[in-house]
Structure formats: C-alpha cells, structure tokens
C-alpha atoms as a PDB file:
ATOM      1  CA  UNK A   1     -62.487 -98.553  31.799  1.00  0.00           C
ATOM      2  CA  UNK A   2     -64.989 -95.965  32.403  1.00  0.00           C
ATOM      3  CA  UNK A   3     -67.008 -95.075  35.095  1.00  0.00           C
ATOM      4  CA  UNK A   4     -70.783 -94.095  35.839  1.00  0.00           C
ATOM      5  CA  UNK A   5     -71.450 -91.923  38.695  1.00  0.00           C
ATOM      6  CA  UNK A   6     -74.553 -90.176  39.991  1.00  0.00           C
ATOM      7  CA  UNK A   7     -74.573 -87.291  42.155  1.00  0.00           C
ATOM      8  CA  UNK A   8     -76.674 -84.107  43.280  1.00  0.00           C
ATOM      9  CA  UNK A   9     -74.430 -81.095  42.991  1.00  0.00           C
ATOM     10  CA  UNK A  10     -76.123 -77.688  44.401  1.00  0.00           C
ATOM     11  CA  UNK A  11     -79.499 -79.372  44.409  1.00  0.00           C
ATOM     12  CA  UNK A  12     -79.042 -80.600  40.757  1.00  0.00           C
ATOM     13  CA  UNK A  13     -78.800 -84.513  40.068  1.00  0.00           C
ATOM     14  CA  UNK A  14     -75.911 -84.843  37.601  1.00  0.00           C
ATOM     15  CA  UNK A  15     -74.509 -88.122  35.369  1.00  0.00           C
ATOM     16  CA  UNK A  16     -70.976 -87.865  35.067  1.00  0.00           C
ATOM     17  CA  UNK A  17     -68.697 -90.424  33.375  1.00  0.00           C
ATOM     18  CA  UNK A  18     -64.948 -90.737  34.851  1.00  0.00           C
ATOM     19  CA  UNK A  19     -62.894 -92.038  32.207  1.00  0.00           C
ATOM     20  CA  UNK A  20     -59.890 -92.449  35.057  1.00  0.00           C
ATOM     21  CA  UNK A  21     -60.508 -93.149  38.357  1.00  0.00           C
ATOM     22  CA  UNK A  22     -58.543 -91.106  39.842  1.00  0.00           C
ATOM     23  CA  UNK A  23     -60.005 -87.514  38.913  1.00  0.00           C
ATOM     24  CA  UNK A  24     -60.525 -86.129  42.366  1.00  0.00           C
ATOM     25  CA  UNK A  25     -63.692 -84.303  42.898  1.00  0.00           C
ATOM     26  CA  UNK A  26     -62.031 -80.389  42.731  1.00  0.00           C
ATOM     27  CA  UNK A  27     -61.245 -81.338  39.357  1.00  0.00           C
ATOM     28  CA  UNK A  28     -64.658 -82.854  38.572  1.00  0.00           C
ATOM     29  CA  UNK A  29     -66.163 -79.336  40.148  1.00  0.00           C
ATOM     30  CA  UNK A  30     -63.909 -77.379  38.349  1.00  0.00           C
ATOM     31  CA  UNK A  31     -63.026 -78.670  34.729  1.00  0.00           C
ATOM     32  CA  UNK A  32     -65.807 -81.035  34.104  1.00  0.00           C
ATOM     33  CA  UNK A  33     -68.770 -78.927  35.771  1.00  0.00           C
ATOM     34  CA  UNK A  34     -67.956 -75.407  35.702  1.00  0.00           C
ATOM     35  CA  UNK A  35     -67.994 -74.674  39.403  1.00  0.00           C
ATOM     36  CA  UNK A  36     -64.621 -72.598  39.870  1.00  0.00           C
ATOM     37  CA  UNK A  37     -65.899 -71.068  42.971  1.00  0.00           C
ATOM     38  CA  UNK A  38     -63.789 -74.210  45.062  1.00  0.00           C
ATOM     39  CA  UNK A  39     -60.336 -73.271  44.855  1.00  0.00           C
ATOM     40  CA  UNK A  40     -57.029 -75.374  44.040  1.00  0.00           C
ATOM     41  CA  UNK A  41     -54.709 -74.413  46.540  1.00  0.00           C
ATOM     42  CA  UNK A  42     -52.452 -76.715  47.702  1.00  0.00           C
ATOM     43  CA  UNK A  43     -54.088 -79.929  45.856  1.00  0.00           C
ATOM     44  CA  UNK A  44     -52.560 -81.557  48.916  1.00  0.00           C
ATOM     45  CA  UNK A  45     -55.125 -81.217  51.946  1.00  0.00           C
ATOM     46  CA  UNK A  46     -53.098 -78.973  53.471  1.00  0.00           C
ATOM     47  CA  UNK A  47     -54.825 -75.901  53.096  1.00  0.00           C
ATOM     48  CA  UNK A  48     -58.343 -76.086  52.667  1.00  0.00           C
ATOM     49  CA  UNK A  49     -59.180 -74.051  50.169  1.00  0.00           C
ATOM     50  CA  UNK A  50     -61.653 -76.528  48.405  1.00  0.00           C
ATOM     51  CA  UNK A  51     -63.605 -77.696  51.135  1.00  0.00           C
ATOM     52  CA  UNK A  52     -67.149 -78.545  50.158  1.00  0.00           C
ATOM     53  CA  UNK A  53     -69.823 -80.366  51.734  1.00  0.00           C
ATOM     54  CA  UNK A  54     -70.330 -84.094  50.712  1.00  0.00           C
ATOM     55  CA  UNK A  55     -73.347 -85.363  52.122  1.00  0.00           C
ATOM     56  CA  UNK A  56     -73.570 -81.947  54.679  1.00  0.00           C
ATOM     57  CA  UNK A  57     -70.065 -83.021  55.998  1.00  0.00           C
ATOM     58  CA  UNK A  58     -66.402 -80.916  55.723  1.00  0.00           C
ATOM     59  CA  UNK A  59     -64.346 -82.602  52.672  1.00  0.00           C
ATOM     60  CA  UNK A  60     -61.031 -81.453  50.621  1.00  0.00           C
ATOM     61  CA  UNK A  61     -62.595 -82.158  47.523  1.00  0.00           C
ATOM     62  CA  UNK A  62     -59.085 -82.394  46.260  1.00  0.00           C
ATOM     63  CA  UNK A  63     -58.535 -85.246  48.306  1.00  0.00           C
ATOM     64  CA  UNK A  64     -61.877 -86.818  47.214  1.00  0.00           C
ATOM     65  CA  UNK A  65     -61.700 -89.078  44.260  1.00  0.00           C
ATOM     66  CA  UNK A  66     -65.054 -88.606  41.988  1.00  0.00           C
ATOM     67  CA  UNK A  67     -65.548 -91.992  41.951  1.00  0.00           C
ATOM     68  CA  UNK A  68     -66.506 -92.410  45.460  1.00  0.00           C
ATOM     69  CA  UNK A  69     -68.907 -90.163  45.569  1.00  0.00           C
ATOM     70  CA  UNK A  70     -71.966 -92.263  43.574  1.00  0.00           C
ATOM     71  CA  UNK A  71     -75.375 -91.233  45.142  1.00  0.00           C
ATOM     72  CA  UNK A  72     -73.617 -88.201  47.529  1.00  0.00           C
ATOM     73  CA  UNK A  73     -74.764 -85.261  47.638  1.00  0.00           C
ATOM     74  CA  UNK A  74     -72.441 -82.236  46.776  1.00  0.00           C
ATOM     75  CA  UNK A  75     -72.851 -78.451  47.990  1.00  0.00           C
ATOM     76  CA  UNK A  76     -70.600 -76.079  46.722  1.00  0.00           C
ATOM     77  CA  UNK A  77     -70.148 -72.206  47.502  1.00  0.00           C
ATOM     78  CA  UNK A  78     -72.234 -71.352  44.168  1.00  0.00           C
ATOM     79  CA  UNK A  79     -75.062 -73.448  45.991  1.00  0.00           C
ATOM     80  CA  UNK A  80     -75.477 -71.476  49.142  1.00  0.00           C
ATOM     81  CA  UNK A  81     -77.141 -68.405  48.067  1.00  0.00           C
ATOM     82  CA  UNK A  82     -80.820 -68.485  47.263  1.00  0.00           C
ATOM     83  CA  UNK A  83     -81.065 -66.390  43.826  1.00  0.00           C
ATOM     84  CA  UNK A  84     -79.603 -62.774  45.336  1.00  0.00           C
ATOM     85  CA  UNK A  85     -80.140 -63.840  49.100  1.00  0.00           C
ATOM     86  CA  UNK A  86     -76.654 -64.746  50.376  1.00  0.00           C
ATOM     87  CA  UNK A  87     -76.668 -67.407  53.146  1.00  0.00           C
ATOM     88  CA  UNK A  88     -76.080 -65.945  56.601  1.00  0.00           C
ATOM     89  CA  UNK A  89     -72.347 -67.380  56.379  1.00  0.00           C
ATOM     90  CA  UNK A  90     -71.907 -65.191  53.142  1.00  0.00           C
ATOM     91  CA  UNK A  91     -73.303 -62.408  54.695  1.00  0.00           C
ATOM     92  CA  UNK A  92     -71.183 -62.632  57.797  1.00  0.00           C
ATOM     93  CA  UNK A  93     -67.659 -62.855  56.237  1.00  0.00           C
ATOM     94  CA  UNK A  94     -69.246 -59.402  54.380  1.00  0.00           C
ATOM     95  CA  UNK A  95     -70.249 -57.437  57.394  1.00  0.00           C
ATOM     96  CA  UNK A  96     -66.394 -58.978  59.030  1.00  0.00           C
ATOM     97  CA  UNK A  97     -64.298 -58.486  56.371  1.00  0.00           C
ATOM     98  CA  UNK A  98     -63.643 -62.162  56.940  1.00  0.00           C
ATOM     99  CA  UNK A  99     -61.526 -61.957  53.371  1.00  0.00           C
ATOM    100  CA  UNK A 100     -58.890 -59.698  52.054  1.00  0.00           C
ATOM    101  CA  UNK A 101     -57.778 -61.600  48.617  1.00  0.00           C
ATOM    102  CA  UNK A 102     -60.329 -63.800  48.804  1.00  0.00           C
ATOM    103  CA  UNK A 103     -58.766 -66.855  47.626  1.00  0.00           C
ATOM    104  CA  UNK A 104     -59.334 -69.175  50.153  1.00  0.00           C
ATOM    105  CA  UNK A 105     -62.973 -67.558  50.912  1.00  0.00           C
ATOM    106  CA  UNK A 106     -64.378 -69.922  49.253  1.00  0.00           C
ATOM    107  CA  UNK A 107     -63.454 -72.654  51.310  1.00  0.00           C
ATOM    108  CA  UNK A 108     -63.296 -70.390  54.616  1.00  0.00           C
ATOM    109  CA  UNK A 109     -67.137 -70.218  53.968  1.00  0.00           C
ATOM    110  CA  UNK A 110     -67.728 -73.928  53.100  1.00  0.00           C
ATOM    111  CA  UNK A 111     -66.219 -74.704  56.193  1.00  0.00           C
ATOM    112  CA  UNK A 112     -68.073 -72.583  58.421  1.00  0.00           C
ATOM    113  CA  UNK A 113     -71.567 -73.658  57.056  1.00  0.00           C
ATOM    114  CA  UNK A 114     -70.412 -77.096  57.955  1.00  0.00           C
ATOM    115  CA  UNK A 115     -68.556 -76.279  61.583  1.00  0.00           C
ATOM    116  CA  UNK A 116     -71.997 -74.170  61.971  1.00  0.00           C
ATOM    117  CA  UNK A 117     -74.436 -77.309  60.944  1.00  0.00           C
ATOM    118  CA  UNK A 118     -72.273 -79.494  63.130  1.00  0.00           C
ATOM    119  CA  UNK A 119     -73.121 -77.908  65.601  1.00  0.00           C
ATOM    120  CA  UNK A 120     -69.457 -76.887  66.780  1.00  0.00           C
ATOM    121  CA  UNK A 121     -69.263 -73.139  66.459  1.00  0.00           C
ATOM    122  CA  UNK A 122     -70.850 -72.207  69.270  1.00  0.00           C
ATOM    123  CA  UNK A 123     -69.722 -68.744  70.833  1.00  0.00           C
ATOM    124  CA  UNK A 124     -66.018 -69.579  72.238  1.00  0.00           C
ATOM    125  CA  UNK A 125     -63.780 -68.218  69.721  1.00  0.00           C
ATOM    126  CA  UNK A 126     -60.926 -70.232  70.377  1.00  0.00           C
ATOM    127  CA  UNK A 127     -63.487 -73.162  69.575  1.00  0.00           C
ATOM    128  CA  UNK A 128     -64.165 -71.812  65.924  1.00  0.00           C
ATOM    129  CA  UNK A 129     -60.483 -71.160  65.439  1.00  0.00           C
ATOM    130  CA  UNK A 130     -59.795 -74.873  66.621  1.00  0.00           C
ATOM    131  CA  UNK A 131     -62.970 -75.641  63.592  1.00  0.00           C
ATOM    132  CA  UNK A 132     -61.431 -73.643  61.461  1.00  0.00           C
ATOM    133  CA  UNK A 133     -57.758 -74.893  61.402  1.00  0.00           C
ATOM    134  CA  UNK A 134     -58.096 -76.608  58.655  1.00  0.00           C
ATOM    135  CA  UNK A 135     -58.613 -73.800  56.421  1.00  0.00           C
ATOM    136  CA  UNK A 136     -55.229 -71.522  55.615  1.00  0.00           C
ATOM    137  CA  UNK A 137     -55.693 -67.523  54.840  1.00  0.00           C
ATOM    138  CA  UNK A 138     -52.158 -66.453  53.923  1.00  0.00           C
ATOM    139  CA  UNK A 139     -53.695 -62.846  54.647  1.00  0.00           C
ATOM    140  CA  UNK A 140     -54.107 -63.614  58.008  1.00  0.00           C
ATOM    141  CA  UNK A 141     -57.781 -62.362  58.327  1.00  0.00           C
ATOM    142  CA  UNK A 142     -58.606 -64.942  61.087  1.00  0.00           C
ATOM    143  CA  UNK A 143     -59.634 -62.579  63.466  1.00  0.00           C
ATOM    144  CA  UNK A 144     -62.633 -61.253  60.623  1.00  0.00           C
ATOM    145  CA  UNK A 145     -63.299 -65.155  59.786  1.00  0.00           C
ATOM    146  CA  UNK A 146     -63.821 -65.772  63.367  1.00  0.00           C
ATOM    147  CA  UNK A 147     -66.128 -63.008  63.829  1.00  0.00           C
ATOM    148  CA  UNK A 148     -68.251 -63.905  60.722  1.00  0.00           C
ATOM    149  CA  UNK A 149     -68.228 -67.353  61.976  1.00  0.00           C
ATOM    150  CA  UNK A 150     -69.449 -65.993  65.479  1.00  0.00           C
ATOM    151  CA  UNK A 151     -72.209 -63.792  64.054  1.00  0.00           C
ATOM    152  CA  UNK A 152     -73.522 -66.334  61.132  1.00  0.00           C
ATOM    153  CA  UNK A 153     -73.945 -68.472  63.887  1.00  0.00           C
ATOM    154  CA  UNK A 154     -76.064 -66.059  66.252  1.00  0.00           C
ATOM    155  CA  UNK A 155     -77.993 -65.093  62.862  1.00  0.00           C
ATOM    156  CA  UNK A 156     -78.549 -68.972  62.041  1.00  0.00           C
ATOM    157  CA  UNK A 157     -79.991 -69.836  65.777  1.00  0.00           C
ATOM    158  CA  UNK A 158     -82.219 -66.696  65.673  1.00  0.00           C
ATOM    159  CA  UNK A 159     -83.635 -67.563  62.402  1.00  0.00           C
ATOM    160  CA  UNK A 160     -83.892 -71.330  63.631  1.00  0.00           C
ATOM    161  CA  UNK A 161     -86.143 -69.793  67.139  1.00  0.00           C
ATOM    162  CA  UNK A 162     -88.131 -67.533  65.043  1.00  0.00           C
ATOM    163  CA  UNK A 163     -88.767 -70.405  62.663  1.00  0.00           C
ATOM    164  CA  UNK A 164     -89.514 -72.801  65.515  1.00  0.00           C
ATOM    165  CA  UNK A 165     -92.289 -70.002  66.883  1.00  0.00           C
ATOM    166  CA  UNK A 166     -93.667 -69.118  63.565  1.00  0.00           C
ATOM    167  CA  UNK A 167     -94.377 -73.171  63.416  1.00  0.00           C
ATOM    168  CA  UNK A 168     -95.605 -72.835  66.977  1.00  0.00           C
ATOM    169  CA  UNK A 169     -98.003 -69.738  66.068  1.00  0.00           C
ATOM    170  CA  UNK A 170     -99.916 -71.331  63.308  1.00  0.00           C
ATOM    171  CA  UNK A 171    -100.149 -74.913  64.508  1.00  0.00           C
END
C-alpha cells in the first residue's frame, strides 16, 4: 500500500509517494530528493549527523519515518543560505573552524540554527555544549563548534536589534 505525503522542503512544497512506510526521512532527503548535504552516520540516533529541522524543531531525520511528516515543514542545510549569502551559523563555523572533516558539519550546523532559534544558546558555553551533545565530531573540534555557536548567536541578536530599530525608524 502506498502512501501520499505533502511536505515543504527548503521552502519548496513537494508530493512524495512512500511505497513502504518505513523509509525514514534521511533516506527520503537523500535518495528520493537529492539533498545529500544531511549525513548518514550512525542511522541509529546516536550521533547526530542528520539533524534537520521539522517544523523549526531539532530531529534525527534518520529516526523520522517519512510518513509522519504530512503537512511539516522540512529545512535542510542546502536551505539555509540565501543564493551566495551563508546564514550567520554557516558563517560562524567558517570564521571558527568549527569543522575539520566536515562530516558531521552538516548536522553540527542544523543543530545550532535550532539550539539558536530555541532560544538556548545563549553565551554560557557549557550551555551550548550541553545543546550540542547530541551531535558527535569524531575530530573533536568542539571547542571551534562552540565558538561558532557563541558568535552566530551574538551575530543573530545584533541583526534581530538592528532589525527591530530599522522597523522602529520608519514607522
């Protein structure tokens, strides 16, 4: 028995038939959709290397079956950058070296937009590595990922504040 699902991926509303119901959404992402930026690592959710937002929230999407997910809406790390503009997250783990293979950057990333939008980075370190835990580098750059993480989120609230006074200038 197939299945009918409807979901906005990166902004894009997509139709997607499941012939099983148990293709997880990292396969979906991957195989179906062409998105290989979310990373198989552990297919377990152990290690956190395919987190994506569903719906703005943390997920493994290898822990996520497709089928759930009718009507959710599905951000990926090919959706964060606007055309050559990375997000501030991107940009941080850049300026940090908050990667050295860059496997599980992917993921690193996707979990720090969502920690950040959460509003539980704040600027305690041990609070973003206690955010972060869920993600695995088997480099060990934590101490760049934290930093990114600490800096994205200065550069998010200072765009927010000169957004908020921009609105306040022209109203």
């Amino acid at each position: 028995m197939s299945h009918a699902i409807s979901l906005t991926v990166n902004g894009e509303a997509r139709a997607v038939t499941l012939d099983d119901p148990r293709v997880t959404l990292l396969d979906l992402l991957r195989e179906r959709m062409a998105l290989p930026g979310t990373k198989k690592g552990c297919d377990r959710g152990q290690c956190g290397a395919c987190t994506v937002l569903i719906d703005n929230r943390r997920v493994n999407a290898c822990l996520t079956l497709a089928v759930t997910l009718d009507g959710a809406e599905v951000t990926t790390i090919e959706g964060l950058a606007t055309g050559d503009t990375l997000h501030p997250v991107q940009a941080a783990f850049i300026d940090h070296d908050g990667f050295q293979c860059g496997y599980c950057t992917p993921g690193q990333i996707m979990s720090a937009v969502g920690l950040i939008s959460e509003g539980h980075a704040g600027d305690d370190p041990e609070r973003i590595r206690e955010g972060m835990s869920g993600n695995l580098c088997r480099c060990a750059a934590y101490h760049g990922i934290t930093e990114a993480v600490l800096d994205a989120t200065r550069r998010m609230a200072d765009a927010d504040t000169a957004s908020d006074a921009d609105e306040r200038a022209s109203a």
